[in-house]
Structure formats: structure tokens, C-alpha cells
C-alpha atoms as a PDB file:
ATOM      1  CA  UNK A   1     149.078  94.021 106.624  1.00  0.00           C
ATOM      2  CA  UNK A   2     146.759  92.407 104.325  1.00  0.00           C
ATOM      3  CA  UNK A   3     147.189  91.611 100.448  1.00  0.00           C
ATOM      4  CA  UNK A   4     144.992  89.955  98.021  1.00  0.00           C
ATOM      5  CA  UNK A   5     145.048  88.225  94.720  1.00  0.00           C
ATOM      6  CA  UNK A   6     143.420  86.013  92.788  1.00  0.00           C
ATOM      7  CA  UNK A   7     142.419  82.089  93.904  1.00  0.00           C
ATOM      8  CA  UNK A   8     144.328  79.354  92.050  1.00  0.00           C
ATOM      9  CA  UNK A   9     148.158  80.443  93.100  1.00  0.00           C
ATOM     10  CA  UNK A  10     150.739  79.938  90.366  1.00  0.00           C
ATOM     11  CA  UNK A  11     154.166  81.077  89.453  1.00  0.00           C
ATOM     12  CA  UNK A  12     154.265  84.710  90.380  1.00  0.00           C
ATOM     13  CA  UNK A  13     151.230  84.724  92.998  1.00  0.00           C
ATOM     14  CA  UNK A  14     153.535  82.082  95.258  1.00  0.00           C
ATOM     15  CA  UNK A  15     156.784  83.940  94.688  1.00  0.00           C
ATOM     16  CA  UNK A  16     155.036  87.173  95.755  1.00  0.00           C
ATOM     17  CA  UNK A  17     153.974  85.932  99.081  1.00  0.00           C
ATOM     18  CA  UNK A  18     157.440  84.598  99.766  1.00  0.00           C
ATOM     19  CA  UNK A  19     159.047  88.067  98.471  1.00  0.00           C
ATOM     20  CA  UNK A  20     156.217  90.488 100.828  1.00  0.00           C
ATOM     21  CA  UNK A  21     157.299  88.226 104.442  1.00  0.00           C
ATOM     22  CA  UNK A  22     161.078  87.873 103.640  1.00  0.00           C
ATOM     23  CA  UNK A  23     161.303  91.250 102.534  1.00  0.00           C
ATOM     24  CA  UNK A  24     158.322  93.752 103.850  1.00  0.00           C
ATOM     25  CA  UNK A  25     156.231  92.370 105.871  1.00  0.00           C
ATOM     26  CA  UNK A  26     157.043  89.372 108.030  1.00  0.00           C
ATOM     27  CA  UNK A  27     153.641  89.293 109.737  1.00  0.00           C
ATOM     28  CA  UNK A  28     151.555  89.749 106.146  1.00  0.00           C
ATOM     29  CA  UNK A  29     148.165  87.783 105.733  1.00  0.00           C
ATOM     30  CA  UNK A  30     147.530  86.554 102.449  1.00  0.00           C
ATOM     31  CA  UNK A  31     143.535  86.069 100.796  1.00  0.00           C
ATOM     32  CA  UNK A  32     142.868  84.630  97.998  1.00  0.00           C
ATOM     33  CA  UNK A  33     139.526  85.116  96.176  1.00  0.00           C
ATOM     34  CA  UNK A  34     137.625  85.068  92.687  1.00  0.00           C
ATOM     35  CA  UNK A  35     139.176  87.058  90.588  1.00  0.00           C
ATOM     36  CA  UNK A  36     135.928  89.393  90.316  1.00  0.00           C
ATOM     37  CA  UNK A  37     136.365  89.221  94.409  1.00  0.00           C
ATOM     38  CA  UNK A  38     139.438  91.195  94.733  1.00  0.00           C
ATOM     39  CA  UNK A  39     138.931  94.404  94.349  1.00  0.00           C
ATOM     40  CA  UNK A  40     135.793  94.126  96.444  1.00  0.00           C
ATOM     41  CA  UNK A  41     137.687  92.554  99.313  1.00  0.00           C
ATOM     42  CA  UNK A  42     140.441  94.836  99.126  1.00  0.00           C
ATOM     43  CA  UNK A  43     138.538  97.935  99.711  1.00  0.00           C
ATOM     44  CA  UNK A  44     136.143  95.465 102.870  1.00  0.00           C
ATOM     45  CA  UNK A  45     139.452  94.024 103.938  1.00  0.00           C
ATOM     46  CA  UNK A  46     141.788  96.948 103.677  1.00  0.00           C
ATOM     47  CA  UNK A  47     144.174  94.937 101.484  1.00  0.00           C
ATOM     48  CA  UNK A  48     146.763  95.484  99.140  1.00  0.00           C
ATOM     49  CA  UNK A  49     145.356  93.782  95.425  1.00  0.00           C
ATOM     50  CA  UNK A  50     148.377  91.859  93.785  1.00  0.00           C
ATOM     51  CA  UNK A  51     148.291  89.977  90.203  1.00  0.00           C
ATOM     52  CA  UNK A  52     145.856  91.305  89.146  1.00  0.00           C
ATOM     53  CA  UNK A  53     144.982  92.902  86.128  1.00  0.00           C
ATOM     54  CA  UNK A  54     145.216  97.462  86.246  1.00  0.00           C
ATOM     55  CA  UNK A  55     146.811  96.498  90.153  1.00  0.00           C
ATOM     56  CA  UNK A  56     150.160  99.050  90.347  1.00  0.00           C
ATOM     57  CA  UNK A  57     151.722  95.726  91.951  1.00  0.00           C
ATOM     58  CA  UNK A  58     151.062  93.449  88.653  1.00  0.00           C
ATOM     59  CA  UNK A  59     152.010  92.798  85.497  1.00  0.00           C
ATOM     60  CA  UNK A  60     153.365  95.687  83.468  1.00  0.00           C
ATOM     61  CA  UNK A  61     154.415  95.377  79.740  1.00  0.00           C
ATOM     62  CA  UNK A  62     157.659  92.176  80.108  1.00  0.00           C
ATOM     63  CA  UNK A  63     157.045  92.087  84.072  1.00  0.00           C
ATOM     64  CA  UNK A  64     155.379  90.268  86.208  1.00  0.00           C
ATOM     65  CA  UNK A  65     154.183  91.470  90.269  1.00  0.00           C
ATOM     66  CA  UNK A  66     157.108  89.959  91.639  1.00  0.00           C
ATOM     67  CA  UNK A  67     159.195  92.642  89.533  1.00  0.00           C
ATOM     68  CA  UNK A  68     156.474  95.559  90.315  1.00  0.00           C
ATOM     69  CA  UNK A  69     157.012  94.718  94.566  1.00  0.00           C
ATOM     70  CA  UNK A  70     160.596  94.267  94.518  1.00  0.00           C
ATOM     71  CA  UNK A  71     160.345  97.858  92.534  1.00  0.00           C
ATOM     72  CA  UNK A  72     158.157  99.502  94.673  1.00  0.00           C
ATOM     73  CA  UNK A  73     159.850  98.662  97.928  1.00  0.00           C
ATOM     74  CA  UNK A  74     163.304  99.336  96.498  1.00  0.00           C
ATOM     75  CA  UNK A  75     164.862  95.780  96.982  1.00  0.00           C
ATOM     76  CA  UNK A  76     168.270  96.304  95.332  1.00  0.00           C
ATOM     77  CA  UNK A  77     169.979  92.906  96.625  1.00  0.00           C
ATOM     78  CA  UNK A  78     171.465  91.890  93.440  1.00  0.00           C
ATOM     79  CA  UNK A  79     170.839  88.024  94.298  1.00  0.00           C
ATOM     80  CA  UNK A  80     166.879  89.161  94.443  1.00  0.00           C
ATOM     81  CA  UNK A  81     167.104  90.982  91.212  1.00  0.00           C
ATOM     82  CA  UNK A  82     168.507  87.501  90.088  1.00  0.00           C
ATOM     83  CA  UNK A  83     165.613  85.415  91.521  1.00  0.00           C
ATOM     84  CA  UNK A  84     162.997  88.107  89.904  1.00  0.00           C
ATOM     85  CA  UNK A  85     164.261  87.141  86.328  1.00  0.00           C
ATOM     86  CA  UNK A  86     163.700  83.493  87.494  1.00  0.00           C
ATOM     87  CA  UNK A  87     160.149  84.092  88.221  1.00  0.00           C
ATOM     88  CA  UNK A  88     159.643  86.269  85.640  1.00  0.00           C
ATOM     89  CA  UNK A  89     160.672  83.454  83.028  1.00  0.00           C
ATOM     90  CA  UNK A  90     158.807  81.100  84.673  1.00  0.00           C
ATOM     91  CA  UNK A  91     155.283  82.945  85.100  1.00  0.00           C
ATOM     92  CA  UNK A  92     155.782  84.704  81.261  1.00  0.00           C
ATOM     93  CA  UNK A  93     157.324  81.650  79.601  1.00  0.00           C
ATOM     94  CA  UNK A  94     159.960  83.376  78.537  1.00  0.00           C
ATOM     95  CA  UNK A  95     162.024  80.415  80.009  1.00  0.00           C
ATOM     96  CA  UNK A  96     165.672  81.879  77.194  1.00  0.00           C
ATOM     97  CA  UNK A  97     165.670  84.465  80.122  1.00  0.00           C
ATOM     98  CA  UNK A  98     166.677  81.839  83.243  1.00  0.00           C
ATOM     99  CA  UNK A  99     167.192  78.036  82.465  1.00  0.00           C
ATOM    100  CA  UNK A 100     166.280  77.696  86.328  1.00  0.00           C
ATOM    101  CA  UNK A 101     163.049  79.363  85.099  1.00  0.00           C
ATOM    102  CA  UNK A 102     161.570  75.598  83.796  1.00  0.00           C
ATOM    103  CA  UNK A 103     162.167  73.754  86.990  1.00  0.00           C
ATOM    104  CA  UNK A 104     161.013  76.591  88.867  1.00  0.00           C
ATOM    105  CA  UNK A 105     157.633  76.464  86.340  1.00  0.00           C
ATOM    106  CA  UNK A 106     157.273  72.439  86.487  1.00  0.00           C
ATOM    107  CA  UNK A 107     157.832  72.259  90.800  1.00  0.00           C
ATOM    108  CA  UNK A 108     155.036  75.285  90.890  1.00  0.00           C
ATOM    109  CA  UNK A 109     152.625  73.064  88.999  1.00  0.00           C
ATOM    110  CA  UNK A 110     153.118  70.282  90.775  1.00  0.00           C
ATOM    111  CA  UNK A 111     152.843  71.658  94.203  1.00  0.00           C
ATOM    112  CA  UNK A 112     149.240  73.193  93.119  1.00  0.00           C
ATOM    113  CA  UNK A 113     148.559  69.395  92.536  1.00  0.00           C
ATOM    114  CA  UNK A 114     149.222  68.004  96.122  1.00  0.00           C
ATOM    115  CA  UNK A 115     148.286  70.939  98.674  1.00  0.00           C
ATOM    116  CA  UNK A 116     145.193  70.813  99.873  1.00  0.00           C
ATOM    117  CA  UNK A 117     144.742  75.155  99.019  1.00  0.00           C
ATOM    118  CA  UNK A 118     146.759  78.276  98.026  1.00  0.00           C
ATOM    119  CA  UNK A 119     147.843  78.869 101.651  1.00  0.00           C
ATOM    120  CA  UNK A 120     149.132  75.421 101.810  1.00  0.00           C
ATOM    121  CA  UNK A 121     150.545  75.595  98.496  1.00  0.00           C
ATOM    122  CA  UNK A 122     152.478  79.224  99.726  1.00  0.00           C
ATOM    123  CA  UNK A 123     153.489  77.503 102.791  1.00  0.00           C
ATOM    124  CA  UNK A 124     154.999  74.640 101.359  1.00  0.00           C
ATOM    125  CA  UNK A 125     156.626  76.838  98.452  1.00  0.00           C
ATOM    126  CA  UNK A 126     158.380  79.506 101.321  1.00  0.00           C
ATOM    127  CA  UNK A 127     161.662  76.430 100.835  1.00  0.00           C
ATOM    128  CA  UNK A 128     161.483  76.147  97.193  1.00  0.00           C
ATOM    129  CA  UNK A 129     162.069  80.007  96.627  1.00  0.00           C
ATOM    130  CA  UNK A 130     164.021  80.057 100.398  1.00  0.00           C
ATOM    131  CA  UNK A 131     166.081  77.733  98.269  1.00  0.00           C
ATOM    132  CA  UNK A 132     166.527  79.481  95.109  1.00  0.00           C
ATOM    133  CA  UNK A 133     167.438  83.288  96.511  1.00  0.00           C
ATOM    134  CA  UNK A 134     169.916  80.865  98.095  1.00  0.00           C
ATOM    135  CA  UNK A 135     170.913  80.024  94.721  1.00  0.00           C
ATOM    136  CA  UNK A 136     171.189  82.938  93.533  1.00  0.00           C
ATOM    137  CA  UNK A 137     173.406  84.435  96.630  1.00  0.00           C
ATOM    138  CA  UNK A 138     175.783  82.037  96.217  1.00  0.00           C
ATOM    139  CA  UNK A 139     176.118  82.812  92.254  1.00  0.00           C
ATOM    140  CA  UNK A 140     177.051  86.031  92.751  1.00  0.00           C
ATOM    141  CA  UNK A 141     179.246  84.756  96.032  1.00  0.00           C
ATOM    142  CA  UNK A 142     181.411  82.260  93.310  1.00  0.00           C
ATOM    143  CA  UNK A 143     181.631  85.022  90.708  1.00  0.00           C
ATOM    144  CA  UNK A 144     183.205  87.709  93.571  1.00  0.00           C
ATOM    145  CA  UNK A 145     185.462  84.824  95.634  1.00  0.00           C
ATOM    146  CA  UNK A 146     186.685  83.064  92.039  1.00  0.00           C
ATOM    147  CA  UNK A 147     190.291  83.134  92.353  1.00  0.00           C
ATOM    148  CA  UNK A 148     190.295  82.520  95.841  1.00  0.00           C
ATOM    149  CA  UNK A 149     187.911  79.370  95.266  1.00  0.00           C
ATOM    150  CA  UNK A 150     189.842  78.152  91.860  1.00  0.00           C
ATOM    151  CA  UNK A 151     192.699  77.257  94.944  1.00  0.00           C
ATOM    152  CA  UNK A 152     190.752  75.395  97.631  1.00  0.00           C
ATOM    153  CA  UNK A 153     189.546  72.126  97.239  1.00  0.00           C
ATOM    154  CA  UNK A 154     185.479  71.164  96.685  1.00  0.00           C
ATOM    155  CA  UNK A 155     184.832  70.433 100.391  1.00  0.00           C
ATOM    156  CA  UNK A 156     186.789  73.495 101.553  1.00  0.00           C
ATOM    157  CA  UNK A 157     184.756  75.649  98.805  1.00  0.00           C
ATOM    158  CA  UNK A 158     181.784  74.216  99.729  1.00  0.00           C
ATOM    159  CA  UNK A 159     182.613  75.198 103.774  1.00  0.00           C
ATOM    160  CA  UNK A 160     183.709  78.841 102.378  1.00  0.00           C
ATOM    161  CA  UNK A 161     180.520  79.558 100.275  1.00  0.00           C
ATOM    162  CA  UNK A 162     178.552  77.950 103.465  1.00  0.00           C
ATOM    163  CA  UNK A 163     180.384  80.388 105.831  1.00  0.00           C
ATOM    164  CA  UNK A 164     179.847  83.439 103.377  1.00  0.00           C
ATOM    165  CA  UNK A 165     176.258  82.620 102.811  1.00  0.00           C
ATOM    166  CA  UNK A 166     175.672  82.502 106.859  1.00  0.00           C
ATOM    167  CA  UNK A 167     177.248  85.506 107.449  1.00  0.00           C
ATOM    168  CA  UNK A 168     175.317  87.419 104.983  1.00  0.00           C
ATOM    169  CA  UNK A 169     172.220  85.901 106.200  1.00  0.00           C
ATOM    170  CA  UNK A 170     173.185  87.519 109.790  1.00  0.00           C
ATOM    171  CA  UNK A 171     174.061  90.747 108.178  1.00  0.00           C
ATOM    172  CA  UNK A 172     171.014  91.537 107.076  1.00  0.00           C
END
């Protein structure tokens, strides 16, 4: 499948990318274009328009794409739901709504600055947000295993959380 957006990847147009292949569409091709281009080469191209203004998968009233794809395919992993909120802050500025939100904001800007083009800059992103759903998993892990980890010691909780992570990785 096909999606396009706007040229000059940011924020939400590099987490969307990374939330469409881990999450609906492993094989999706990604085009970006001038922004008066997108609607012209979705309907030539067949693609799905993202982040862009009046698009059903962009920003509506407090939320950003991200939050209108992980809607619209139903993605209720609470860890996701976490990393949305992240982006969200990050792409609105609303950074009181994550602290991880300002790192995520300041590494986005800086990858645009050393990749040679938006699919390089996705590419090179796919860790960064790999990383923080990560993150996020293994919140929600400490908050469900805390009086079991409260008795191990930091190397063994470190090897638990590992183990737990991995196996939910495999589960899915």
C-alpha cells in the first residue's frame, strides 16, 4: 500500500511511517511531495494522504495523525497509546503532556539535519521510535511486576524486564 504526505518529514510525519509498517502494513511505500502535490498524487498514485490538512488521518482538534492511525486501525496496546502522547507532545508542543516529548522533538530535528532525504530520515528514525515503544512497554512492565521487582536486585531486574519484553515481542 501506498501513503503520502507532505515533503520536509518532522515529528509526527516520521512517527507515522514507523506506526503504518510496525503496525499495518509491513510492506507500505512512503512519498513525499509538495504539499499542493498530495492530493494530486494520491488520487495518480492510489495513496493514502497523511498530515495533511482536511486528511481523516491528520490532525484533529489536540491530535496529531499519529493519534488519527492508531484510531482508525484500532491499536489498543496500552504501551502505543503511551508512545502516541509522546509524539503528540512533541509535534504540538505541548511538551507538560510527556517530558520524553522534548528529546523526542530535539533528536527529530536533528536527524532532518544529517540525512540526505525524508526516506533516509524515516529509515534512520525506525530505532529511535523502535526504541521508545520499547520504553514505553517496559513502563507499563515495572508498574505491573513492582513488588516482585522491589525484591530482586538491578541486574536480575534488568534480566526480568529483558525476558518479559522478549516474550511479548514473540507474542505478538
Amino acid at each position: 500500500m501506498k501513503w503520502v504526505t507532505r515533503e520536509h518529514v518532522h515529528v509526527d510525519r516520521v512517527a507515522c511511517p514507523w506506526l503504518i509498517r510496525r503496525f499495518v502494513d509491513s510492506d507500505a511505500e512512503f512519498l513525499f511531495v509538495p504539499p499542493e502535490q498530495v492530493e494530486i498524487i494520491a488520487d495518480k498514485e492510489g495513496a493514502t494522504p497523511y498530515d495533511i490538512p482536511n486528511a481523516e488521518l491528520g490532525h484533529h482538534n489536540n491530535e496529531c495523525s499519529f493519534d488519527a492511525i492508531v484510531k482508525k486501525y484500532r491499536l489498543n496496546d496500552e504501551a502505543l497509546l503511551d508512545l502516541a502522547t509522546i509524539v503528540r507532545a512533541a509535534d504540538t508542543d505541548c511538551f507538560e503532556l510527556a517530558p520524553e516529548s522534548i528529546g523526542l522533538e530535539a533528536v527529530s530535528s536533528g536527524a532532518t539535519m544529517i540525512t540526505k532525504d525524508d526516506h533516509e530520515t524515516i529509515e534512520k528514525s525506525m530505532y529511535i521510535y523502535d526504541s521508545l515503544y520499547a520504553y514505553c512497554r517496559l513502563r507499563r512492565l515495572k508498574e505491573v511486576h513492582r513488588a516482585k521487582l522491589d525484591q530482586m536486585s538491578r541486574s536480575d531486574r534488568r534480566s526480568f524486564l529483558r525476558r518479559e519484553l522478549l516474550k511479548k515481542s514473540k507474542d505478538k
